[in-house]
Protein backbone atom coordinates (compact mmCIF):
# COMPACT_ATOMS: atom_id res chain seq x y z
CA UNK A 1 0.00 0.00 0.00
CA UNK A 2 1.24 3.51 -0.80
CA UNK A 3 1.25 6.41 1.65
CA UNK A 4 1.56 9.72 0.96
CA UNK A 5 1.95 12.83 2.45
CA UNK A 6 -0.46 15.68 1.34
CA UNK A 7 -0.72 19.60 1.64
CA UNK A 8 -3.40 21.68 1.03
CA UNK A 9 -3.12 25.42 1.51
CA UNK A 10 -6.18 27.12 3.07
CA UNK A 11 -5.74 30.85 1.29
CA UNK A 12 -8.05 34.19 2.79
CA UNK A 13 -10.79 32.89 0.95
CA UNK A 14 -11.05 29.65 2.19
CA UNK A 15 -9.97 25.97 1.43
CA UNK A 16 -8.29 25.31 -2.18
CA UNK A 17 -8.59 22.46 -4.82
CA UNK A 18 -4.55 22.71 -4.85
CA UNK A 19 -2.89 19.64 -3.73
CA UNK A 20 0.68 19.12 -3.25
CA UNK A 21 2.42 15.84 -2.37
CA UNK A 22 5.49 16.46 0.24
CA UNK A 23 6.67 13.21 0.47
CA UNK A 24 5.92 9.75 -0.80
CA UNK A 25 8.69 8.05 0.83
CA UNK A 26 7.34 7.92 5.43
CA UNK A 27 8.17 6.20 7.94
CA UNK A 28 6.26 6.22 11.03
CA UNK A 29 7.85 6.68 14.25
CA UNK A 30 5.04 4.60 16.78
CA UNK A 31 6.96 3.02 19.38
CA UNK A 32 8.80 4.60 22.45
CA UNK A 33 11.96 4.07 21.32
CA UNK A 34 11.29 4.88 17.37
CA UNK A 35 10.00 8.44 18.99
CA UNK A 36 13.29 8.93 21.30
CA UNK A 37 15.55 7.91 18.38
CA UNK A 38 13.52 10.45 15.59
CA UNK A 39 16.44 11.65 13.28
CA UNK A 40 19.35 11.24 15.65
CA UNK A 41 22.56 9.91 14.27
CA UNK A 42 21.17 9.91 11.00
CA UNK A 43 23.81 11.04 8.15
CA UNK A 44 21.06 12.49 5.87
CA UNK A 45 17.53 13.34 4.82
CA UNK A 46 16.45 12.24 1.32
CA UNK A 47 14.19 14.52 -0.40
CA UNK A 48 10.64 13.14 -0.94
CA UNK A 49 10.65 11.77 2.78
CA UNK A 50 9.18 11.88 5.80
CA UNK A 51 9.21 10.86 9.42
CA UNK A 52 5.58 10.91 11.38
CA UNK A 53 4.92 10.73 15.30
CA UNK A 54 1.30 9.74 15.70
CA UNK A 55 0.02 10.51 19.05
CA UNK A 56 -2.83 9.34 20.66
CA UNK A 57 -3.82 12.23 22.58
CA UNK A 58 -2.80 16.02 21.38
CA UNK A 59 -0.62 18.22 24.07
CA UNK A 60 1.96 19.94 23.69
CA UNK A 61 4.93 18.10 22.05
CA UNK A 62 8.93 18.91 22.17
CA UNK A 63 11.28 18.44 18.94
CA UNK A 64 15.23 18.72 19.78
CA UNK A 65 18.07 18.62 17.28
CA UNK A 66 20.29 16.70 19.60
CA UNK A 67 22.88 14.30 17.36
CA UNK A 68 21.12 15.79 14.20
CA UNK A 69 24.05 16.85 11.61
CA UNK A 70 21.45 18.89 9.19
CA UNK A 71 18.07 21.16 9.08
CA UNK A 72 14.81 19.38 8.98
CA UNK A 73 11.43 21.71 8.77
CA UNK A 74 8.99 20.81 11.58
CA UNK A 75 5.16 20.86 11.10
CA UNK A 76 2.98 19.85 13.97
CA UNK A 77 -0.57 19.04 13.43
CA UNK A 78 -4.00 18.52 15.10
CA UNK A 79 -6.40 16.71 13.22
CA UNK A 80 -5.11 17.64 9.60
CA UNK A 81 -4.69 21.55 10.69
CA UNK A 82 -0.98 23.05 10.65
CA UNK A 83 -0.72 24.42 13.80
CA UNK A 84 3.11 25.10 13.94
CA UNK A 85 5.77 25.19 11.59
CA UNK A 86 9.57 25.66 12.54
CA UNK A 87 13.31 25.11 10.07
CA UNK A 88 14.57 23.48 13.26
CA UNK A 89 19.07 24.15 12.74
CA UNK A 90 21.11 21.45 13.03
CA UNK A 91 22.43 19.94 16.35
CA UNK A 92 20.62 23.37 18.23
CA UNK A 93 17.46 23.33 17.38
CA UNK A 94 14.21 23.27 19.60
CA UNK A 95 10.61 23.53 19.09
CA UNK A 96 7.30 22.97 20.68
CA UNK A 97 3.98 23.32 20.30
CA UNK A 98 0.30 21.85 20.47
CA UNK A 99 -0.09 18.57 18.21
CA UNK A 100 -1.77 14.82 17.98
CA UNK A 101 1.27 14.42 15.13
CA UNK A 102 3.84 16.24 14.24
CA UNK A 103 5.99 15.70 10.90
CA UNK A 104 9.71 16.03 10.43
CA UNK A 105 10.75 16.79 6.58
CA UNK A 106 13.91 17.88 4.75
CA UNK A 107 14.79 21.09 5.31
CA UNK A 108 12.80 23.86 2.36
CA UNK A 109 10.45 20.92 1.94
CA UNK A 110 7.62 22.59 3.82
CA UNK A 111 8.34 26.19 2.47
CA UNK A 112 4.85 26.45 1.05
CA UNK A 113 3.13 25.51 3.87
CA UNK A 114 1.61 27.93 6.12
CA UNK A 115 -0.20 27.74 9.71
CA UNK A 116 -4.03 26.49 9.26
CA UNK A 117 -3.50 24.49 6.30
CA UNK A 118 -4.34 20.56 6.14
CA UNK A 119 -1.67 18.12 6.15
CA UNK A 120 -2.64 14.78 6.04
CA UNK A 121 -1.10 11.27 5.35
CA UNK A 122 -3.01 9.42 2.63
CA UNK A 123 -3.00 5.80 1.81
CA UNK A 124 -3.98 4.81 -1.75
């Protein structure tokens, strides 16, 4: 089964029909130790993928760049809404914020998406 990662933009107006895949290539990170681990001591981030934390109950949730060696952009979500977005630096970086999931992608990979758009993961 393929998964997918979509974005759609929410403009002024309201929702769009514009779809956008970020990344076809994700890998869930479900288990406690999958979730500690995240991107550390990783030597790169190929384009086109994706790492997800699914969470079963939204709170706020801490990202750290600890043992990272390169940027990653940060989106966390509840529901499908963007409610954060951060270009978290290598080995420095923090963020937090409010999220059920939150989705770690190669850094300029989320540079279209904004706060209150949907991002969702989509199996075909």
């Amino acid at each position: 089964m393929a998964v997918r990662l979509v974005h759609r933009p929410v403009l002024a107006e309201g929702p769009t029909a514009d779809e956008r895949v970020l990344a076809a290539d994700i890998e869930f990170a479900d288990s406690f130790f999958e979730q500690l681990r995240g991107l550390m001591f990783r030597r790169s981030f190929a384009e086109g993928s994706a790492l997800v934390f699914r969470f079963n109950v939204p709170k706020k949730r801490d990202l750290h760049m600890v043992c990272v060696p390169f940027a990653i952009d940060a989106l966390w979500i509840l529901g499908t809404e963007v409610t954060h977005k951060k270009r978290l630096r290598p080995w420095i970086g923090i963020g937090r914020a409010n999220a059920d999931m939150i989705i770690e992608l190669p850094a300029g990979a989320a540079e279209n998406v904004a706060v209150g758009d949907t991002v969702e993961v989509l199996a075909d």
